[in-house]
N, C-alpha and C. Protein backbone atom coordinates (compact mmCIF):
# COMPACT_ATOMS: atom_id res chain seq x y z
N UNK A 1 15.77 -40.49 65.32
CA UNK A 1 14.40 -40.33 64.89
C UNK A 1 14.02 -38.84 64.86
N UNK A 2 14.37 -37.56 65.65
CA UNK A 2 14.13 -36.80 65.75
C UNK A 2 14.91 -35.98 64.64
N UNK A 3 16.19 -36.51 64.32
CA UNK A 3 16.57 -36.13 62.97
C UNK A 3 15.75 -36.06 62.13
N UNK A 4 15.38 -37.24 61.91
CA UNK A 4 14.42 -37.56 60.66
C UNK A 4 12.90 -36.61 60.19
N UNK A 5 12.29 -36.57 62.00
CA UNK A 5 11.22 -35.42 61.97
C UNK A 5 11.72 -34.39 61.45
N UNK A 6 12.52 -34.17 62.00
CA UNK A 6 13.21 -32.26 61.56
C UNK A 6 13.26 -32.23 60.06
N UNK A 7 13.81 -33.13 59.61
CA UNK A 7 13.81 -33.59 57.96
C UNK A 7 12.65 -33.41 57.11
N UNK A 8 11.77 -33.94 57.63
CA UNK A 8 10.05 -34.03 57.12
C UNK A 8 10.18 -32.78 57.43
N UNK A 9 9.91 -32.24 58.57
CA UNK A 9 9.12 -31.04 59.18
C UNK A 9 9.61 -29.48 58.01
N UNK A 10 11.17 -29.75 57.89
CA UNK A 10 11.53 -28.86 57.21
C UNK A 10 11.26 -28.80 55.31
N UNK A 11 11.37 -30.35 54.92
CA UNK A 11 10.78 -30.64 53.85
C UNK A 11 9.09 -29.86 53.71
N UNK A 12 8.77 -30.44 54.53
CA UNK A 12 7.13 -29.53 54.23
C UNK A 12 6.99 -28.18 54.08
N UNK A 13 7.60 -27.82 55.04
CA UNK A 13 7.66 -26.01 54.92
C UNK A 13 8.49 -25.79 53.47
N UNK A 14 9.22 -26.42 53.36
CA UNK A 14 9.87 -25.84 52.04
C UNK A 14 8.96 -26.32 50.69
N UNK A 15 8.56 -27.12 50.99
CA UNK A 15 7.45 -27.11 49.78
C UNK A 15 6.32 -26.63 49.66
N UNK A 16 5.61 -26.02 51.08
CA UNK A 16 4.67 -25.09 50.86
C UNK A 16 5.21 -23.99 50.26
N UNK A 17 6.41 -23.14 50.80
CA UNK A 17 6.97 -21.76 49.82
C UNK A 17 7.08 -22.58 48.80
N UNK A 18 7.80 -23.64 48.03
CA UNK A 18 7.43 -23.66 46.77
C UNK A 18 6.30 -23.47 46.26
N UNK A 19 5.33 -24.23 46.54
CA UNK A 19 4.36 -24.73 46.35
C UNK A 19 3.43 -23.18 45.69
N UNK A 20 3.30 -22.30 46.98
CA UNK A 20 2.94 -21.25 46.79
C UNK A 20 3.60 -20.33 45.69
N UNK A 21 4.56 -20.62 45.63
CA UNK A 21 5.74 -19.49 44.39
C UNK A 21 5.40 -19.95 43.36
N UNK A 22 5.48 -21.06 43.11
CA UNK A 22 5.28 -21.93 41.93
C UNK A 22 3.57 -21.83 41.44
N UNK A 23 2.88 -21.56 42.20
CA UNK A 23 1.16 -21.64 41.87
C UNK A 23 1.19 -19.60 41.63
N UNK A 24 1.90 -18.82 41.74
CA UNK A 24 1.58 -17.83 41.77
C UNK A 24 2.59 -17.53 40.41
N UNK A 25 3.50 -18.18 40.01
CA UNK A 25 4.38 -17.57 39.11
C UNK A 25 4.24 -18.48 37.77
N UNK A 26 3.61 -19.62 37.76
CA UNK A 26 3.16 -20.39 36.81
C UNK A 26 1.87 -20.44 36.12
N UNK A 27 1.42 -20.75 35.44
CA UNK A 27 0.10 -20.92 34.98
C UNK A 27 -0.58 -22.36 34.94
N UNK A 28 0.33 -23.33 35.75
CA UNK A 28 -0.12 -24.61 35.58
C UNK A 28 -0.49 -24.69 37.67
N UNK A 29 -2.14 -24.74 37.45
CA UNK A 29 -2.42 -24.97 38.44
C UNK A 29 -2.14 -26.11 39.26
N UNK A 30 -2.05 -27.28 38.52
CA UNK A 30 -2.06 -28.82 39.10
C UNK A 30 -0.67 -29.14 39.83
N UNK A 31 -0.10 -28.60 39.39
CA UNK A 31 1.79 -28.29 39.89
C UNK A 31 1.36 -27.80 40.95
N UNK A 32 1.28 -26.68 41.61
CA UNK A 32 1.31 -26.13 42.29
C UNK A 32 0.17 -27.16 43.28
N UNK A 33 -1.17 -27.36 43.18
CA UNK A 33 -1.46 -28.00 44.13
C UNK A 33 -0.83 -29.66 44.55
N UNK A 34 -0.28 -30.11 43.41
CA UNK A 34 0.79 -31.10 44.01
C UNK A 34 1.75 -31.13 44.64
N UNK A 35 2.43 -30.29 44.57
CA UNK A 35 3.42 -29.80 45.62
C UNK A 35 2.78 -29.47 47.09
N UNK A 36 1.92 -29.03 46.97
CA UNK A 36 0.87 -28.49 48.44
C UNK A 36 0.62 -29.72 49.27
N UNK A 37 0.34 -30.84 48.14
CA UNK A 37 -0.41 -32.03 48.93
C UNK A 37 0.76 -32.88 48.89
N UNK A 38 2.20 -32.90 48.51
CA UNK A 38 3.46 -33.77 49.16
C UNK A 38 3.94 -32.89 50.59
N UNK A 39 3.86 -31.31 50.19
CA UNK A 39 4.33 -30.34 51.29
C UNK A 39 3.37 -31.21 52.71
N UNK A 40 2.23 -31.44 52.31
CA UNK A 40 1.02 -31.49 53.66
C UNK A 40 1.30 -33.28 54.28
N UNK A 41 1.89 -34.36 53.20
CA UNK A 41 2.21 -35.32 53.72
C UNK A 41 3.44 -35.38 54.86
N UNK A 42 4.51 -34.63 54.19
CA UNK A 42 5.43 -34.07 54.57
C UNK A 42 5.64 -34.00 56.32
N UNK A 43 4.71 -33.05 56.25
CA UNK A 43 4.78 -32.34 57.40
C UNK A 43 3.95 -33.04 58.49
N UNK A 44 2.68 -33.84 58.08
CA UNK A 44 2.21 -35.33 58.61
C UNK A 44 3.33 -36.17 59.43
N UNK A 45 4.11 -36.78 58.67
CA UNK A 45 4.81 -37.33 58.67
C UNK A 45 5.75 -37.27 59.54
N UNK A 46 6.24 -36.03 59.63
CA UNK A 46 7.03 -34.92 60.68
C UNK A 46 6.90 -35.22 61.33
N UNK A 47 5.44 -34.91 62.01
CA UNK A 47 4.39 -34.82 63.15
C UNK A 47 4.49 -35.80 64.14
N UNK A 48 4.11 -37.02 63.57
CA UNK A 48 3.64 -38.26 63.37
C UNK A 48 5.43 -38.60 64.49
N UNK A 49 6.16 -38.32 63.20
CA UNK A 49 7.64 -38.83 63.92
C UNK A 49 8.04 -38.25 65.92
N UNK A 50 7.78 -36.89 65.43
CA UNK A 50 8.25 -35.92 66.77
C UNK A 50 7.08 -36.65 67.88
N UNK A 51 5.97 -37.26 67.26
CA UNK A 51 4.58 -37.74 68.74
C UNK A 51 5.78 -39.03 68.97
N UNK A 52 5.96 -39.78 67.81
CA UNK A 52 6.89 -41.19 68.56
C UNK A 52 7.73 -41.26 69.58
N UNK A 53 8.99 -39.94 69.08
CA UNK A 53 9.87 -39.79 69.87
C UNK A 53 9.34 -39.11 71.45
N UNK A 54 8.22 -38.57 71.19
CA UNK A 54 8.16 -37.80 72.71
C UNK A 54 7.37 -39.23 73.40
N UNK A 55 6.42 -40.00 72.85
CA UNK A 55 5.58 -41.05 73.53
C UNK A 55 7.11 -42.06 74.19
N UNK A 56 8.23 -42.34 73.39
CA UNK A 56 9.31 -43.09 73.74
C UNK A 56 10.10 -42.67 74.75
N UNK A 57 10.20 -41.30 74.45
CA UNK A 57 11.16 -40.62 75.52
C UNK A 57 10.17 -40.31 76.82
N UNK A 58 9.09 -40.63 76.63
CA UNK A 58 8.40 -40.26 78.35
C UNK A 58 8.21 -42.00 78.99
N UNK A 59 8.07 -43.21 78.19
CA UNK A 59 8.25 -44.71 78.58
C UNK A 59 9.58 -44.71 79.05
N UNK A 60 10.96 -44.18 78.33
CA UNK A 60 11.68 -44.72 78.92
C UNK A 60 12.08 -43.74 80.06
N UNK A 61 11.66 -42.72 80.00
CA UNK A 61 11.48 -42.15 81.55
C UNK A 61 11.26 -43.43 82.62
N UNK A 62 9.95 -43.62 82.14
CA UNK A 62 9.42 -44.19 82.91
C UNK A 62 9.57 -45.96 83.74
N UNK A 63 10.26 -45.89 82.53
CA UNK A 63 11.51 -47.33 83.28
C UNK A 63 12.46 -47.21 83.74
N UNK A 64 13.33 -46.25 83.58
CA UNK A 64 14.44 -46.39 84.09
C UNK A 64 14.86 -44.89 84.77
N UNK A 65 13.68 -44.13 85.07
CA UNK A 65 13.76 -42.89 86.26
C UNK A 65 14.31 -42.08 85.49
N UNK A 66 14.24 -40.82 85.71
CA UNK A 66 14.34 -39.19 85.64
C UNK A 66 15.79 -39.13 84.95
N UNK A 67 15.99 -38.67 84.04
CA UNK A 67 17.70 -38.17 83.32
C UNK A 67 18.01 -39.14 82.77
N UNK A 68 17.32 -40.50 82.17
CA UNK A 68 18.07 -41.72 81.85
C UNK A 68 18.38 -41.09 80.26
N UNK A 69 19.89 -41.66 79.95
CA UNK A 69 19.44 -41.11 78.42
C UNK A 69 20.30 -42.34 77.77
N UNK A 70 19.71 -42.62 76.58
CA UNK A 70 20.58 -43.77 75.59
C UNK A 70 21.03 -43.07 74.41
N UNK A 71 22.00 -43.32 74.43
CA UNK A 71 23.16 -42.78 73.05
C UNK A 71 22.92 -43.84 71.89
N UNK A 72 22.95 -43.70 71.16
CA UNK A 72 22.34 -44.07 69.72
C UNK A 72 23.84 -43.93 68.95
N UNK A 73 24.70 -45.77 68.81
CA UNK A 73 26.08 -46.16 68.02
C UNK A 73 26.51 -45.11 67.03
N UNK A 74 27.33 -45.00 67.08
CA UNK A 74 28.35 -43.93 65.75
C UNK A 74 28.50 -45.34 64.65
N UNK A 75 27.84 -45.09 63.80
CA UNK A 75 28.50 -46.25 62.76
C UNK A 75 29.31 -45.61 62.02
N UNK A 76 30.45 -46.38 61.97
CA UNK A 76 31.69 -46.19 61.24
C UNK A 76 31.46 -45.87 59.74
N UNK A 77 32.76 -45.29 59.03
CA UNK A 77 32.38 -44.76 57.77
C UNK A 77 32.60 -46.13 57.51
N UNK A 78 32.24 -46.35 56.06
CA UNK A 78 32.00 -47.35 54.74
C UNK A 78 31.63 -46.54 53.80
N UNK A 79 32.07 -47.58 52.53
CA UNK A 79 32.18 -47.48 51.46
C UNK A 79 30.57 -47.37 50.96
N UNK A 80 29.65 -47.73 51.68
CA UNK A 80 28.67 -48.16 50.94
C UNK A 80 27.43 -47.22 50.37
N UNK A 81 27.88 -45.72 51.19
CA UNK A 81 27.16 -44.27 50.06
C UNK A 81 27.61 -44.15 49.18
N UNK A 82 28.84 -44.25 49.03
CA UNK A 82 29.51 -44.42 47.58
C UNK A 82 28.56 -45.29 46.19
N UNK A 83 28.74 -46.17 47.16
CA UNK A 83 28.40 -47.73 45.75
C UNK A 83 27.03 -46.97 46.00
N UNK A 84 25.93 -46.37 46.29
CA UNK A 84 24.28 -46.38 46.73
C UNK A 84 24.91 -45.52 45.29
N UNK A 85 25.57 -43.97 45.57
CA UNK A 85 25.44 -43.32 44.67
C UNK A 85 25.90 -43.30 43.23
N UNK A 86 26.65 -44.55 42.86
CA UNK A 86 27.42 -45.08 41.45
C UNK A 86 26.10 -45.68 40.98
N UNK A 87 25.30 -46.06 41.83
CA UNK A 87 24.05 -46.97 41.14
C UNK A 87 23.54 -46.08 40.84
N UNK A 88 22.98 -44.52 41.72
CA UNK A 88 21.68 -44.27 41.28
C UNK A 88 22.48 -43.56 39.51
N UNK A 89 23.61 -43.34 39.33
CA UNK A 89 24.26 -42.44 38.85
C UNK A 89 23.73 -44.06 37.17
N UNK A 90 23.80 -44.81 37.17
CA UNK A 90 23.89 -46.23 36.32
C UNK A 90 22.14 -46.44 35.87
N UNK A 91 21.41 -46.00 37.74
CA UNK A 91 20.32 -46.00 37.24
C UNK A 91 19.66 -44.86 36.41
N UNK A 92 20.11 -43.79 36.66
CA UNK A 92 19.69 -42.54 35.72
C UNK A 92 19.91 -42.90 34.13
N UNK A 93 21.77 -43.32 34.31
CA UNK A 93 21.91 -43.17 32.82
C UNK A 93 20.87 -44.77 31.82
N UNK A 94 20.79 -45.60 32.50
CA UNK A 94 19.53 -46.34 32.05
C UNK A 94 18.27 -46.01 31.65
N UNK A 95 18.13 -45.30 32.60
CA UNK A 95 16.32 -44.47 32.06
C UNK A 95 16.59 -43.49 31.14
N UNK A 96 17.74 -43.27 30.91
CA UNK A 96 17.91 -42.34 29.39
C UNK A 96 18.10 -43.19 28.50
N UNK A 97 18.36 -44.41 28.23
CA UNK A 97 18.36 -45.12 27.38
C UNK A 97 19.08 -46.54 27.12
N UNK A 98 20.13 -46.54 27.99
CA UNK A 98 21.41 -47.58 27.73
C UNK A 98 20.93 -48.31 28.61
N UNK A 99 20.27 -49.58 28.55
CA UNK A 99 19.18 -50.53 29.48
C UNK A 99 20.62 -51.38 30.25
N UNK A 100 21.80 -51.58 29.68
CA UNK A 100 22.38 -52.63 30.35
C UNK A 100 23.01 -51.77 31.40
N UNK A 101 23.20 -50.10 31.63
CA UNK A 101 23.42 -49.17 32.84
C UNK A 101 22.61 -49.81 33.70
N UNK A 102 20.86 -49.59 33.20
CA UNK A 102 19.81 -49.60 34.37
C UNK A 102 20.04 -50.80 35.01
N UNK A 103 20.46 -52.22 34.41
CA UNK A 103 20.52 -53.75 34.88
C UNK A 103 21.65 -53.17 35.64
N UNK A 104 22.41 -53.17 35.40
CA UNK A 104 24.06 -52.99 36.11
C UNK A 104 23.63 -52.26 37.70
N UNK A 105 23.09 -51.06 37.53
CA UNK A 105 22.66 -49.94 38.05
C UNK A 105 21.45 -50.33 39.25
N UNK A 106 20.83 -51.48 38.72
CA UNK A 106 19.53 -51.81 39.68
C UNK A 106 20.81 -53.39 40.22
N UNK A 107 21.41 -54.06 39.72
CA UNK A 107 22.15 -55.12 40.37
C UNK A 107 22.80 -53.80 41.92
N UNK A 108 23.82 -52.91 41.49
CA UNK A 108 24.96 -52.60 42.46
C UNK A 108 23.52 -51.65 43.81
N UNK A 109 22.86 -51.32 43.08
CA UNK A 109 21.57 -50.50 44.37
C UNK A 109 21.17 -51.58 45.35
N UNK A 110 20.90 -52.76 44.53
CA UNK A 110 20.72 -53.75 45.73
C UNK A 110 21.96 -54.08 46.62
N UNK A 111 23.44 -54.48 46.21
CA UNK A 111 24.18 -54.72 46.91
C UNK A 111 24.65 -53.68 47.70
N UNK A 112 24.42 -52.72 46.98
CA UNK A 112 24.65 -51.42 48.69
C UNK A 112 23.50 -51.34 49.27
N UNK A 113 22.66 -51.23 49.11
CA UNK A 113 21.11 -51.36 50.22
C UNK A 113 21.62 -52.37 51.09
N UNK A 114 22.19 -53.50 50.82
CA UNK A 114 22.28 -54.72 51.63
C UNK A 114 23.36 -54.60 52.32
N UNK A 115 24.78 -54.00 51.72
CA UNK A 115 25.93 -53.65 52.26
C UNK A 115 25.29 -52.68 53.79
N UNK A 116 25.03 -51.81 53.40
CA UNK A 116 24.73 -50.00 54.19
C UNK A 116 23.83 -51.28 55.45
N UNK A 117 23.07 -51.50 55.22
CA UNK A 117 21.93 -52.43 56.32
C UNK A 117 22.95 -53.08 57.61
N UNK A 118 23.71 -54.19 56.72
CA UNK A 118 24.14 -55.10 57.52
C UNK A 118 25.22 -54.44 58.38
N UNK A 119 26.15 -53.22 57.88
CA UNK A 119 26.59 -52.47 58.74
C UNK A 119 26.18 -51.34 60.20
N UNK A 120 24.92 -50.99 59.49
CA UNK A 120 24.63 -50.17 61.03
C UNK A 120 24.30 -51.62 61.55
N UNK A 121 23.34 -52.03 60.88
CA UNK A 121 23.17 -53.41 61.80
C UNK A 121 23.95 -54.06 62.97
N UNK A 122 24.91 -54.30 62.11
CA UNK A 122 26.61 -54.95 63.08
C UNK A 122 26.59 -53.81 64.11
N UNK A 123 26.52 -52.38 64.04
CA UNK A 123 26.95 -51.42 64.48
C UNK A 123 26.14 -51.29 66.29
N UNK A 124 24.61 -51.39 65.60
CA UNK A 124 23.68 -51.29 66.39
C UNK A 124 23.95 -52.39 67.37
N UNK A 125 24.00 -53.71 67.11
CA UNK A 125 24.38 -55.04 67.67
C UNK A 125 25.66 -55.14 68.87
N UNK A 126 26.84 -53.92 68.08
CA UNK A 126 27.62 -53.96 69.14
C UNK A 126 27.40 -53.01 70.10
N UNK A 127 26.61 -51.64 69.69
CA UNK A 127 26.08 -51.05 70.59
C UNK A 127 25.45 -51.45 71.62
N UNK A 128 24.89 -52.61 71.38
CA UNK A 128 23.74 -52.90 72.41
C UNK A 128 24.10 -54.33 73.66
N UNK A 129 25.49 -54.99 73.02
CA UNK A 129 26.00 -55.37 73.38
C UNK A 129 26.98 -55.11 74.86
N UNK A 130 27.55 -53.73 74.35
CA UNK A 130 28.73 -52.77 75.22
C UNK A 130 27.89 -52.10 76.32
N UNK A 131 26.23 -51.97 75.71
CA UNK A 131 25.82 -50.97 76.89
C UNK A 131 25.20 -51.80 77.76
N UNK A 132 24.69 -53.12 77.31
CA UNK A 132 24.43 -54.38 78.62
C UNK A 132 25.47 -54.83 79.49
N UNK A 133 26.78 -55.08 78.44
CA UNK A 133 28.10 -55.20 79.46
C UNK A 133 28.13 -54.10 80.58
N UNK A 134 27.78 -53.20 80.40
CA UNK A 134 28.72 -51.88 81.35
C UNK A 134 27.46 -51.80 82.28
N UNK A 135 25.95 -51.93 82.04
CA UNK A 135 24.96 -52.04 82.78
C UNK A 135 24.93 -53.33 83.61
N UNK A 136 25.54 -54.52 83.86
CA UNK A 136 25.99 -55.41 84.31
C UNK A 136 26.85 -55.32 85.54
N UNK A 137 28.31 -54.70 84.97
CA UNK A 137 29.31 -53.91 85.43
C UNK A 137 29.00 -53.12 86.96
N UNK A 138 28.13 -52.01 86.36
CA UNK A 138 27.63 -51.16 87.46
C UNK A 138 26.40 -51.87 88.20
């Protein structure tokens, strides 16, 4: 999750310097304040994420005492960024014109959305599995 903030957080800042470059080197005002107001969701968003993670990380302090820390599963590679990116590649060439890409292109996006899912899924599942076993254990 804190990945993800950093993601936003850095997304925003980089679209305010756009934002600003682009409103000072263009003549199209509306650009430039659109970029300002995705930059400002952006960075919301960020925000928003980094309060979750700190409200979570001070609860589970608070259950399970001082230094507790949970490791978050390595999911294994798969195939399934691949197939995400053959679609969007099917869905592009569709919106240029060749409609049976976009069908093809919107069919294989769903089956990797669903592929990519059910794997961290599995992933997460055995994670959570191994760390009750070993908390058992001890």
């Amino acid at each position: 999750m804190r990945l993800l903030a950093n993601i936003f957080r850095g997304l925003g800042i980089f679209l305010i310097i756009d934002g600003v470059l682009y409103g000072l080197h263009s003549r199209d005002i509306d650009g430039g304040v659109l970029i300002l107001t995705v930059a400002g969701g952006s960075l919301v968003l960020g925000s928003y994420l980094i309060r979750g993670v700190h409200r979570a990380s001070v609860v589970r302090e608070a259950e399970h005492g001082e230094g507790a820390t949970e490791t978050e599963p390595h999911v294994e590679p798969t195939i399934w960024p691949l197939v995400f990116a053959v679609s969007m590649i099917g869905l592009v060439v569709g919106a240029l014109g060749a409609t049976w890409a976009l069908v093809e292109g919107g069919i294989l996006l769903v089956v990797a959305l669903v592929g990519w899912a059910l794997d961290v899924r599995r992933q997460w599942q055995h994670h959570h599995t191994a760390s009750a076993h070993v908390k058992d254990v001890a």
